[in-house]
Protein backbone atom coordinates (compact mmCIF):
# COMPACT_ATOMS: atom_id res chain seq x y z
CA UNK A 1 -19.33 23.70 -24.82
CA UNK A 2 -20.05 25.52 -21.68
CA UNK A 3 -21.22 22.93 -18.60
CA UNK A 4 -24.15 23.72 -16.78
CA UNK A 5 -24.03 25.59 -13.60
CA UNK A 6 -22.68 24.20 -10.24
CA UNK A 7 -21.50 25.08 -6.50
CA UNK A 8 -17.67 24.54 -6.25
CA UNK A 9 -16.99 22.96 -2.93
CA UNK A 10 -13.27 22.35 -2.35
CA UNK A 11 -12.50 19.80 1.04
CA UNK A 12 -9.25 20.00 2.92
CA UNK A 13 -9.41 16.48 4.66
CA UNK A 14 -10.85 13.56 3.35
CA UNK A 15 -13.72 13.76 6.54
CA UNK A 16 -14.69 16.87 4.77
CA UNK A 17 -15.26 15.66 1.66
CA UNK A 18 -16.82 12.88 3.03
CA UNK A 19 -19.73 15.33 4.77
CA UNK A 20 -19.78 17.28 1.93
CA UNK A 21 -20.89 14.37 -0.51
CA UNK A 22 -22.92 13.38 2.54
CA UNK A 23 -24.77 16.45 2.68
CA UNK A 24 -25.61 16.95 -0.67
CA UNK A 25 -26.20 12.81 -2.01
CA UNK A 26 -26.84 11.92 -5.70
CA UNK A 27 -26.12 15.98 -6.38
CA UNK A 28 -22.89 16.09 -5.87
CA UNK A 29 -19.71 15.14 -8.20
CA UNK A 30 -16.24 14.40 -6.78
CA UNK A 31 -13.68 16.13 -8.80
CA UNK A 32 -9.91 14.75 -8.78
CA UNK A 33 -7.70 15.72 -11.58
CA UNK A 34 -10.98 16.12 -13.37
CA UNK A 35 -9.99 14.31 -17.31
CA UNK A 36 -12.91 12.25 -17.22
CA UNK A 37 -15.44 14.31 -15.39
CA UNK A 38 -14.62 17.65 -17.20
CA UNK A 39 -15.22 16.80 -20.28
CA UNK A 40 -18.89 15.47 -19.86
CA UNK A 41 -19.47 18.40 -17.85
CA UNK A 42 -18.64 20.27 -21.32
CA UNK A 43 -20.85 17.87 -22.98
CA UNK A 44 -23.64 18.01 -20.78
CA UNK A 45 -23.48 14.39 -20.27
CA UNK A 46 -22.92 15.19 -16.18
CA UNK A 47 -24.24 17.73 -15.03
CA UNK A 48 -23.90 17.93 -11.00
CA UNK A 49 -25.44 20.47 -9.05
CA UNK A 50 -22.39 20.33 -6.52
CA UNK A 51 -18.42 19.61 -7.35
CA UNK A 52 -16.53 17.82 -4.76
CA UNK A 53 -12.76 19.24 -5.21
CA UNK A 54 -10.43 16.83 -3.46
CA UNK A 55 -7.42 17.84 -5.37
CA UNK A 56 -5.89 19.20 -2.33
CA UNK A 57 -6.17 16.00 0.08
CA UNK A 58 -2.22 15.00 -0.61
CA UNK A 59 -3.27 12.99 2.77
CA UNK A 60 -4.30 10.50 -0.14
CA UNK A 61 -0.91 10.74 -2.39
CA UNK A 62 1.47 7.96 -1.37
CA UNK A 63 2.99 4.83 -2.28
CA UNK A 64 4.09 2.10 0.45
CA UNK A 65 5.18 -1.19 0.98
CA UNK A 66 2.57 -2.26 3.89
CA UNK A 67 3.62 -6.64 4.50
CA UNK A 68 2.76 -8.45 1.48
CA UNK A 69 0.91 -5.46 0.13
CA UNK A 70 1.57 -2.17 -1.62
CA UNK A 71 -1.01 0.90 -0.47
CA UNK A 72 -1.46 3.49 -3.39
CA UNK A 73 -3.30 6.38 -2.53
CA UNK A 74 -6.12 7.36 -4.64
CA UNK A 75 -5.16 11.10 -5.39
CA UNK A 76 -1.94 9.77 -6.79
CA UNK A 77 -0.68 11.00 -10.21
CA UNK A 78 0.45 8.80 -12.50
CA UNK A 79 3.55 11.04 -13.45
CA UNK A 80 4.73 9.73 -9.74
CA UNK A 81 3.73 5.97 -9.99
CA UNK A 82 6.10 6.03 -12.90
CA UNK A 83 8.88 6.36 -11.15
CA UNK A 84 7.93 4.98 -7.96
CA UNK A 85 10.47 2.93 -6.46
CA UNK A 86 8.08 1.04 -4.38
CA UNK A 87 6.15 0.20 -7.16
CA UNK A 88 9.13 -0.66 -9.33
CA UNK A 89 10.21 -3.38 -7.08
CA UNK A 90 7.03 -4.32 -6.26
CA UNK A 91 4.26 -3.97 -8.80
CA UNK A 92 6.00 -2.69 -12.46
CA UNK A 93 2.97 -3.49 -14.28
CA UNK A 94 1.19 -0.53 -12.53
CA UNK A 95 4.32 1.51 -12.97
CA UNK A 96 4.75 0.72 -16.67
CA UNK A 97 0.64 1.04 -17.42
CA UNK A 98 0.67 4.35 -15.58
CA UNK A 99 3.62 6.00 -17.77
CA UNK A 100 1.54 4.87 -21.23
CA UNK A 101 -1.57 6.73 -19.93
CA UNK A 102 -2.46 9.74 -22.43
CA UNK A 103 0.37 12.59 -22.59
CA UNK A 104 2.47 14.12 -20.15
CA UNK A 105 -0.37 16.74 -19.13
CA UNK A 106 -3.14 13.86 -18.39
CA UNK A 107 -0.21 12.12 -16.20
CA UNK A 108 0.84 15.09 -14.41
CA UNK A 109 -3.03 15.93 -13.45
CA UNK A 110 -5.19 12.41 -13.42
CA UNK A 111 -5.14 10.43 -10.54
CA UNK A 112 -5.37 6.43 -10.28
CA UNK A 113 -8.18 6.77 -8.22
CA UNK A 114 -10.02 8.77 -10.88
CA UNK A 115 -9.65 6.45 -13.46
CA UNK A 116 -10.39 3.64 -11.81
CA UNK A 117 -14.52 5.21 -10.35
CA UNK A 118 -14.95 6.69 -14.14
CA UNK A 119 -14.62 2.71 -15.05
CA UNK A 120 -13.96 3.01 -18.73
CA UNK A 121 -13.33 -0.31 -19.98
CA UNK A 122 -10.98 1.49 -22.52
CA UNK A 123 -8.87 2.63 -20.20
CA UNK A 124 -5.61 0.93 -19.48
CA UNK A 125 -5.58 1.11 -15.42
CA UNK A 126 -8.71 -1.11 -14.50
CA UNK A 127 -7.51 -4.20 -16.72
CA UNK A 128 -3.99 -3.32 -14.75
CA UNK A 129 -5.57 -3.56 -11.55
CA UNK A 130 -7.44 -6.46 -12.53
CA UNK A 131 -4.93 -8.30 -13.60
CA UNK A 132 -3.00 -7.48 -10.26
CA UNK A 133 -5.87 -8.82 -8.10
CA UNK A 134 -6.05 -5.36 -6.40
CA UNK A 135 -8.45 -4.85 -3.79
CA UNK A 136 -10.21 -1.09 -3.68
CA UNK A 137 -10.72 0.37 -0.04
CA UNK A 138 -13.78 2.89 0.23
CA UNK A 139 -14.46 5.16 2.85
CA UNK A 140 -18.25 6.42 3.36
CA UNK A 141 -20.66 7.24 6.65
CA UNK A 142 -20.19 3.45 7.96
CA UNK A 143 -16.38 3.13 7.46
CA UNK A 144 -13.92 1.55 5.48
CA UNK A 145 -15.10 -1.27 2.88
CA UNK A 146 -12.69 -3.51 1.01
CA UNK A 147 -13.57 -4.53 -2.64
CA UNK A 148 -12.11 -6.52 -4.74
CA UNK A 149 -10.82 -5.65 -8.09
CA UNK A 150 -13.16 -8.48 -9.69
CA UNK A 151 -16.10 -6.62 -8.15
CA UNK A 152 -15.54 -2.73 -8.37
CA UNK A 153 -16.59 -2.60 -12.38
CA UNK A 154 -20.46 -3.07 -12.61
CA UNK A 155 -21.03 -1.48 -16.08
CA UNK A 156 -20.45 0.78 -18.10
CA UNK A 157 -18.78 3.86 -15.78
CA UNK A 158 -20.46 2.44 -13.44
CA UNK A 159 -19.18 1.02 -9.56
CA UNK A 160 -20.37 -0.10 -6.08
CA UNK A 161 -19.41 3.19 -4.60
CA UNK A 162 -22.61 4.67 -2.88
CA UNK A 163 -22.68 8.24 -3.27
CA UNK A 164 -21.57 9.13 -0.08
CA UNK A 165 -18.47 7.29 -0.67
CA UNK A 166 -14.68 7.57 -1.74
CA UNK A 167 -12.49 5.45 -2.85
CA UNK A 168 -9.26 6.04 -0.90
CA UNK A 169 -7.08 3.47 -1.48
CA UNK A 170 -5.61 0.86 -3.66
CA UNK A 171 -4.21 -2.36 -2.20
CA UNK A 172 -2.32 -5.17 -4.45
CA UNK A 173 -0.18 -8.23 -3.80
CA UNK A 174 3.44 -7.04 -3.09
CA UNK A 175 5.36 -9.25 -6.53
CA UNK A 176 8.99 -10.22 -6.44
CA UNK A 177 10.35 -12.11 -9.38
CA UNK A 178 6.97 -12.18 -11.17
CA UNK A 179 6.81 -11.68 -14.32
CA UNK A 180 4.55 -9.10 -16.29
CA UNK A 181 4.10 -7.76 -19.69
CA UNK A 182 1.48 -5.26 -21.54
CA UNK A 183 0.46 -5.06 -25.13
CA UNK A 184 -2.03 -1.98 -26.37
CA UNK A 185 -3.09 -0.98 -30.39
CA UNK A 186 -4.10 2.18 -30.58
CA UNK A 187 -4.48 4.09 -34.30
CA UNK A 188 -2.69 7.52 -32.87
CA UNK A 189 -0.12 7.05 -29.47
CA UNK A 190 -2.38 8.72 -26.98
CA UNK A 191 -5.68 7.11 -28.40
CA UNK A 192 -7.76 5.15 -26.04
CA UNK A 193 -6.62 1.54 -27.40
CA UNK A 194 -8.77 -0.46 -29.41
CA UNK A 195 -7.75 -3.77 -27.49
CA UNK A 196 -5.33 -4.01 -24.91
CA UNK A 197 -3.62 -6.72 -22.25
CA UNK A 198 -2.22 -6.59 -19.19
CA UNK A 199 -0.63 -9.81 -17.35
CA UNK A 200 1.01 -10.99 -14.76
CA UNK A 201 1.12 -13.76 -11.87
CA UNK A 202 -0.99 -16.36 -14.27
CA UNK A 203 -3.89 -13.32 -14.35
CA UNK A 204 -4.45 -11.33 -17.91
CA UNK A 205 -6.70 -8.01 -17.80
CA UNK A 206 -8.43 -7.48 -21.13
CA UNK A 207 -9.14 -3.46 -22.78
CA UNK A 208 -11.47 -2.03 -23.97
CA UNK A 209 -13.23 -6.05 -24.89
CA UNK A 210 -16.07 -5.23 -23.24
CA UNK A 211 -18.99 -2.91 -21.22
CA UNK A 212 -16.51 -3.30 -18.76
CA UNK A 213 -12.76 -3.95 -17.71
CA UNK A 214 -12.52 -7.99 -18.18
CA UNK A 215 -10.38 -11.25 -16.91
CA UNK A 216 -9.17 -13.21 -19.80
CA UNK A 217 -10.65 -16.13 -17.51
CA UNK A 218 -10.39 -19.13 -20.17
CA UNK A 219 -6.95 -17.71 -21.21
CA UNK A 220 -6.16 -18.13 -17.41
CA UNK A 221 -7.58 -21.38 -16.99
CA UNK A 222 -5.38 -22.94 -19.66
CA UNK A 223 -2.34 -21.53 -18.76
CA UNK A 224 -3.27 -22.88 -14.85
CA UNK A 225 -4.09 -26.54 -16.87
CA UNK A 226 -0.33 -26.38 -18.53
CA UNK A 227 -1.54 -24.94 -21.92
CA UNK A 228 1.28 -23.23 -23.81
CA UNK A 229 1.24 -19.53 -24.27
CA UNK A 230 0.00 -19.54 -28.18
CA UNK A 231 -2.98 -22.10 -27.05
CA UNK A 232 -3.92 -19.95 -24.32
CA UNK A 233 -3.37 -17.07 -25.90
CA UNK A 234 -6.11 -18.17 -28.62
CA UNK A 235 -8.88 -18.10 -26.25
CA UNK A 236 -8.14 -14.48 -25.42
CA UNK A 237 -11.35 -13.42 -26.85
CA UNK A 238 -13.62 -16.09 -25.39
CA UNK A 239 -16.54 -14.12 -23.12
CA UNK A 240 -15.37 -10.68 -24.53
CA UNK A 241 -18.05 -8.62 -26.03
CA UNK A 242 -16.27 -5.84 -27.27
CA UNK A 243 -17.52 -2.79 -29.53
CA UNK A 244 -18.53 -2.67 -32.95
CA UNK A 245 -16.46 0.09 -34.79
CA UNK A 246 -15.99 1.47 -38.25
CA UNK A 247 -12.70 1.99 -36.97
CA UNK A 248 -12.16 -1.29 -35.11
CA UNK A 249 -14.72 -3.60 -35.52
CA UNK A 250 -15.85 -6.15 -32.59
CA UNK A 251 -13.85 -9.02 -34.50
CA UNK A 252 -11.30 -7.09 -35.15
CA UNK A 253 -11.06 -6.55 -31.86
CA UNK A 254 -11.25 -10.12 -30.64
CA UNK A 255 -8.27 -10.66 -33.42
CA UNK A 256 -6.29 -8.21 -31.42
CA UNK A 257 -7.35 -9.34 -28.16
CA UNK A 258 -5.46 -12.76 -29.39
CA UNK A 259 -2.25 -11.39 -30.79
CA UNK A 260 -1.86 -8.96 -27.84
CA UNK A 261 -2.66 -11.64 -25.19
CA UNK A 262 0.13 -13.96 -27.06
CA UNK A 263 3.13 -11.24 -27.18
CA UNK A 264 2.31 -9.82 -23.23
CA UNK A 265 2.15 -13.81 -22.33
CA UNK A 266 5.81 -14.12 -23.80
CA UNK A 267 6.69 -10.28 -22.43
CA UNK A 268 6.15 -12.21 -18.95
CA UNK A 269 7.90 -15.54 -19.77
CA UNK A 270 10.75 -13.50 -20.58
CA UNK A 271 11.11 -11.63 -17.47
CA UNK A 272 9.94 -14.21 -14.94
């Protein structure tokens, strides 16, 4: 299908972009590498009466090693957080999650940024994040804003970001020695999954279980209590609500949610 009709506004700087979604409020769309916002535009399922390109602001590509923290640009590709080296050494969950993300063309175009503000709890990156305790910074008319991971997914592609804002940043705990591990079952390899796990330090990120990206929190409790991985694993599922499939149905799902928790659990042992 053909979207509906729109003003292309392309920004420069990130202060641009910022007056332009200023100027034009609840109208206008940001655009990044555009895999999540193009196709409802086809579908007519978004249809903004102003696009936002900031495709251009590489001010907001990078990767560094800030203290105890690693900074992650929001415009960043996942093609390059693959083979980051800061993000190697410091957070390989991200850089592992980020090379599994559709094909090579999605990881050469989408951004981390983008996936995380189109908050699709079947999408791998937000149970990532989550499960790295990442902290979002957001830039808007008043400043910068920190939110936590916990706090950024609302419902259903839906955020705290005020229109007026962007997210510009990604902040998580700088790891050394920690151990991490991902599980995903999907029916064709670049499939959104129909349950998924991310772990590491003691936190596990739950896919597509959900409205929205989810904490494993009674899996996490145990393991804090002393539980063994295949007891903790088992309560993988508690709190989940996930969707009800011909293809996957929501126990299924919870069944998966189990099994993948238990093998990412022992994917961490095992390099901790």
């Amino acid at each position: 299908m053909i979207p509906a009709s729109f003003q292309y506004l392309r920004a420069s700087t990130v202060d641009e972009a910022l007056a332009l979604l200023a100027s034009h409020g609840d109208d206008a769309k940001v655009l990044a590498g555009g895999h999540s916002l193009l196709p409802l535009m086809k579908l007519r399922l978004a249809a903004p009466e102003y696009l936002v390109d900031i495709g251009a602001l590489d001010e907001l590509r990078y990767v560094r090693l800030e203290g105890d923290e690693v900074a992650i640009g929001a415009l960043s590709r996942y093609s390059s957080l693959v083979r980051d080296p800061v993000l190697l050494a410091h957070a390989p969950l991200l850089a592992h999650v980020s090379g599994l993300v559709g094909d090579r063309q999605v990881r050469h175009r989408g951004t981390i940024g983008g996936s995380l503000v189109h908050a699709d709890a079947a999408a791998d990156l937000p149970a990532a994040i989550l499960a790295s305790d990442a902290v979002l910074v957001a830039r808007g008319p008043s400043g910068e804003r920190r939110i936590p991971a916990a706090e950024f997914f609302l419902g259903p592609f839906t955020t705290p970001l005020e229109p007026a804002e962007l997210l510009t940043e990604i902040r998580l705990p700088a790891q050394t020695g920690q151990g991490w591990g991902f599980e995903k079952f999907t029916r064709r390899a670049i499939d959104w999954a129909m349950a998924g796990v991310a772990v590491t330090g003691g936190r596990v990120g739950l896919v597509n279980l959900g409205g929205v990206p989810l904490r494993a929190t009674a899996t996490e409790e145990a393991l804090a209590a002393g539980a063994s991985i295949e007891d903790a694993a088992a309560l993988a599922a508690e709190g989940t609500n996930p969707p009800d499939e011909p293809h996957a149905t929501a126990e299924y799902r919870r069944h998966l949610a189990r099994v993948l928790t238990r093998r990412a659990l022992q994917q961490a042992a095992s390099r901790s």
